[in-house]
C-alpha atoms as a PDB file:
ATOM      1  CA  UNK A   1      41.896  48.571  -5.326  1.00  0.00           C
ATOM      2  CA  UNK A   2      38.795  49.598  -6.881  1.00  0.00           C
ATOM      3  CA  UNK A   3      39.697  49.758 -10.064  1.00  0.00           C
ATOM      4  CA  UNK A   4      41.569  46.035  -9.890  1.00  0.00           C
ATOM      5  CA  UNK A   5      37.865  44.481  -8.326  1.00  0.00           C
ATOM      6  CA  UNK A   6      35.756  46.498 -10.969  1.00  0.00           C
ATOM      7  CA  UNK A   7      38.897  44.469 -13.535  1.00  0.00           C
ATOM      8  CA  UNK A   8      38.038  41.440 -12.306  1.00  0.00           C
ATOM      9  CA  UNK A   9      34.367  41.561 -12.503  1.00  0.00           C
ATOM     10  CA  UNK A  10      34.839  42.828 -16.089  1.00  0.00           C
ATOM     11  CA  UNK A  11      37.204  40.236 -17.562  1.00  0.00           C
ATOM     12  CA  UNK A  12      34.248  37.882 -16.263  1.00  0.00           C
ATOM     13  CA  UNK A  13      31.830  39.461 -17.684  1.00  0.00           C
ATOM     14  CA  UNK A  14      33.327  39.327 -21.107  1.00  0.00           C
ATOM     15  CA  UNK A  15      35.057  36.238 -21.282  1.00  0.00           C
ATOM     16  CA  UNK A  16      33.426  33.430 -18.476  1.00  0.00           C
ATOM     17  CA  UNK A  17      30.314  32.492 -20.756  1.00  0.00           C
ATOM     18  CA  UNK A  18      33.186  31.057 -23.298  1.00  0.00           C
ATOM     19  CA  UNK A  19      34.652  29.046 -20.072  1.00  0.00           C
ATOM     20  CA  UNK A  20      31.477  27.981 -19.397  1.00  0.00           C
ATOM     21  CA  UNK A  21      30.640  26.524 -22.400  1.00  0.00           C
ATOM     22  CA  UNK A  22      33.330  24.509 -22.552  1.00  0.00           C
ATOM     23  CA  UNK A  23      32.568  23.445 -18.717  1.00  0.00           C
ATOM     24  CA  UNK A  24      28.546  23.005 -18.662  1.00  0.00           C
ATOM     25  CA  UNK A  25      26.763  21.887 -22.072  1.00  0.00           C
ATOM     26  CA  UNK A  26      23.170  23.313 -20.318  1.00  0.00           C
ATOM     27  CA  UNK A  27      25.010  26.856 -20.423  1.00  0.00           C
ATOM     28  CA  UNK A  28      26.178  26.412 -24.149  1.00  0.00           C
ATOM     29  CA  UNK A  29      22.021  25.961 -25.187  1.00  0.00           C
ATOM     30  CA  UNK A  30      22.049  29.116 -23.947  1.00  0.00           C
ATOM     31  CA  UNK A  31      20.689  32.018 -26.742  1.00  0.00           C
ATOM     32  CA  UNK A  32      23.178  35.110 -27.188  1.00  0.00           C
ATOM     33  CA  UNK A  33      20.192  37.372 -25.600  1.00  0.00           C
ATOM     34  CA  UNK A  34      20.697  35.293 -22.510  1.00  0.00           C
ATOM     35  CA  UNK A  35      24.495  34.833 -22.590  1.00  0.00           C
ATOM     36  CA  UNK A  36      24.515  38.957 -23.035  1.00  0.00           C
ATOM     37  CA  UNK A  37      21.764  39.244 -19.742  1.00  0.00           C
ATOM     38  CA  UNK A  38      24.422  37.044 -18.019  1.00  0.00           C
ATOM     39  CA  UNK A  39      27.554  39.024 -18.513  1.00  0.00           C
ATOM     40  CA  UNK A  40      25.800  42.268 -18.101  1.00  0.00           C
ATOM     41  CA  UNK A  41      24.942  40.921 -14.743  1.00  0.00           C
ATOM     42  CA  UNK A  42      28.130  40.025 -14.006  1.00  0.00           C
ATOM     43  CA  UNK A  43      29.405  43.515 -15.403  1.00  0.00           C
ATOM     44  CA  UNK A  44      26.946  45.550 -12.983  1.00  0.00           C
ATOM     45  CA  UNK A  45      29.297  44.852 -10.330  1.00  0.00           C
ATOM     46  CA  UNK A  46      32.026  46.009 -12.646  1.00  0.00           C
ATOM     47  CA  UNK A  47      30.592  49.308 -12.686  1.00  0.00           C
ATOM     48  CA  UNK A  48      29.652  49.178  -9.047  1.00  0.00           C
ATOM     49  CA  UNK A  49      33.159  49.735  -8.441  1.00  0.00           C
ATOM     50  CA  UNK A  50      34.739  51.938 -11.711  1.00  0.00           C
ATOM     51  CA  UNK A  51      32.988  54.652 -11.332  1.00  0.00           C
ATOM     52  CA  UNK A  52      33.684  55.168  -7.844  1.00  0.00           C
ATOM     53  CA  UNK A  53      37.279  54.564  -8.826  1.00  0.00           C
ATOM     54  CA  UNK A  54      37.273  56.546 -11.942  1.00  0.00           C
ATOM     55  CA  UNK A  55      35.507  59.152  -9.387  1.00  0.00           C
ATOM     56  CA  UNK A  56      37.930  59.287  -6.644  1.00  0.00           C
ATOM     57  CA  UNK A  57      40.594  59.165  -8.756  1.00  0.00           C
ATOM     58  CA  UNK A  58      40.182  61.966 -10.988  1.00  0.00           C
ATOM     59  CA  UNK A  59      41.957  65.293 -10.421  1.00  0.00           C
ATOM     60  CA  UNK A  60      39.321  67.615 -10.106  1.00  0.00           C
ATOM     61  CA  UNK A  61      37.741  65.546  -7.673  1.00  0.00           C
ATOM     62  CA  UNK A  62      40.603  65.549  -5.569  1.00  0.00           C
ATOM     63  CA  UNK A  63      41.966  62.800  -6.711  1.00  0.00           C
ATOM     64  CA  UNK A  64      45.611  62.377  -8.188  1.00  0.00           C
ATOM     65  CA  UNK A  65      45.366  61.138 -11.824  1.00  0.00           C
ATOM     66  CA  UNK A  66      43.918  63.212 -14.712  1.00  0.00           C
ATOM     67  CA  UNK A  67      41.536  61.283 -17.074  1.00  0.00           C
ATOM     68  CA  UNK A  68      44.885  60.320 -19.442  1.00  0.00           C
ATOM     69  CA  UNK A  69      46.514  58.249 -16.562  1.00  0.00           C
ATOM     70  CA  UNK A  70      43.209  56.577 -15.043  1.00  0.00           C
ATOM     71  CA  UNK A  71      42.752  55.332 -18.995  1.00  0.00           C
ATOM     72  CA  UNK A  72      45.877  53.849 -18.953  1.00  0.00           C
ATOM     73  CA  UNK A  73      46.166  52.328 -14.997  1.00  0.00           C
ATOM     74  CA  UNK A  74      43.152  50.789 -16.048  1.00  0.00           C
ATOM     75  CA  UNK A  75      44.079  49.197 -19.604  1.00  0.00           C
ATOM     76  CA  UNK A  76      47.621  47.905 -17.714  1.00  0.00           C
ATOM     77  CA  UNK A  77      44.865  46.715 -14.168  1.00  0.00           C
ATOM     78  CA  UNK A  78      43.015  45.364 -17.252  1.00  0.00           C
ATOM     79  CA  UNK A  79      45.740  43.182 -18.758  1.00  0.00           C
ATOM     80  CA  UNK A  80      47.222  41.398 -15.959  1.00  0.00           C
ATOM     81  CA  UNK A  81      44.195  40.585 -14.969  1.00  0.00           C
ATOM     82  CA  UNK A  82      43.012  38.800 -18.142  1.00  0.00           C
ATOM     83  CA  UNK A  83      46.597  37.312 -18.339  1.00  0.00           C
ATOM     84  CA  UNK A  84      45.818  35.833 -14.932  1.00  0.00           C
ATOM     85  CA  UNK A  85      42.475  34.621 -15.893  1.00  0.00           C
ATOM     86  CA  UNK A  86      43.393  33.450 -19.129  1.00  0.00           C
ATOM     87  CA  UNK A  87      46.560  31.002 -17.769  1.00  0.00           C
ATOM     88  CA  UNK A  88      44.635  29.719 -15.229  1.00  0.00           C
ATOM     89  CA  UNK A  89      40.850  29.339 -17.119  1.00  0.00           C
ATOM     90  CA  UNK A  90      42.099  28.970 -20.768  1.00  0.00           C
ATOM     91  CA  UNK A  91      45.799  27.725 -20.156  1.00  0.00           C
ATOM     92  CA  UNK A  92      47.079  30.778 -22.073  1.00  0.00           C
ATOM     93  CA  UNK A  93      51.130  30.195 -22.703  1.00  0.00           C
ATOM     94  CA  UNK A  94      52.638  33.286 -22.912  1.00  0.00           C
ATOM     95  CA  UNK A  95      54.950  33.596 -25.472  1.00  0.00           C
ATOM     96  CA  UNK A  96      57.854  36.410 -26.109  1.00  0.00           C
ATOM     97  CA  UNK A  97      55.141  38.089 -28.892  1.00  0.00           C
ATOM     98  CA  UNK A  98      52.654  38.625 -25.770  1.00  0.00           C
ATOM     99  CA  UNK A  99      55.738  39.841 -23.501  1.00  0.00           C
ATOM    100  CA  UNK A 100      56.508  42.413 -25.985  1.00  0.00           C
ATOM    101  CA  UNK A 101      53.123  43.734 -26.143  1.00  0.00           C
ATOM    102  CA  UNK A 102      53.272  43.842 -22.322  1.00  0.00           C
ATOM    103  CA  UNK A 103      56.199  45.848 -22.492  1.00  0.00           C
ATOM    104  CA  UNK A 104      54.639  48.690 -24.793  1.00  0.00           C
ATOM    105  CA  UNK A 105      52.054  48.957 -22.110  1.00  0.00           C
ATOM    106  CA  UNK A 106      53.928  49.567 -19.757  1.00  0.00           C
ATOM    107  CA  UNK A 107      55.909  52.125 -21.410  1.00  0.00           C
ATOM    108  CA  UNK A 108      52.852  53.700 -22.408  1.00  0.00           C
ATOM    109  CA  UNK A 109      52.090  54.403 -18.765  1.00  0.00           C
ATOM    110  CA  UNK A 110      55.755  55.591 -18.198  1.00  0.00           C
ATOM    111  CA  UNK A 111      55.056  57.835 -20.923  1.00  0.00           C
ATOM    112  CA  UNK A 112      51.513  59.331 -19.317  1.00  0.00           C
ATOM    113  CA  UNK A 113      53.315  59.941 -16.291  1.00  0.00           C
ATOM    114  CA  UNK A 114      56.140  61.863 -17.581  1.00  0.00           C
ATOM    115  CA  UNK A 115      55.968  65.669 -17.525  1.00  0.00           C
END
């Protein structure tokens, strides 16, 4: 769970200032220095919760992943989320190319987890 809040916070950190550009024009007078300060804001609370995740998770911690497999839950937490985000902020279509892609990811976790 941690890791899909600390996905959330970073997929807004990266990619609401280009929402909000299109939404307020004040925000889009914005300089880059300020538009960076924003997002790392944003991305505090990102980290806020990965690390703990990364943290608990991690074998020698206890945890049951080894560094491999919490890379590669979190690029596949990482993806649906900004799929999600991107339909519903951006009206992303997905097309069969972006399917495909989604497919290799996922295989790429079936093959981290395989012995």
């Amino acid at each position: 769970m941690l890791l899909c809040v600390s996905n959330v916070f970073m997929v807004l950190a990266w990619y609401a200032h280009l929402k909000m550009s299109e939404q307020f024009s004040w925000f889009r007078s914005w300089p880059l220095i300020a538009v960076i300060a924003f997002s790392w804001a944003i991305a505090f609370f990102e980290y806020m919760c990965q690390v703990p995740a990364n943290r608990i998770g991690f074998r020698d911690n206890g945890g049951p992943f080894d560094i491999v497999q919490l890379k590669i839950i979190q690029k596949v937490i990482t993806l649906v989320i900004f799929t999600l985000f991107s339909m519903w902020a951006f009206k992303l279509e997905l097309r069969w190319n972006h399917l495909a892609a989604f497919v290799c990811i996922v295989l790429a976790v079936y093959f981290v987890f395989k012995k």
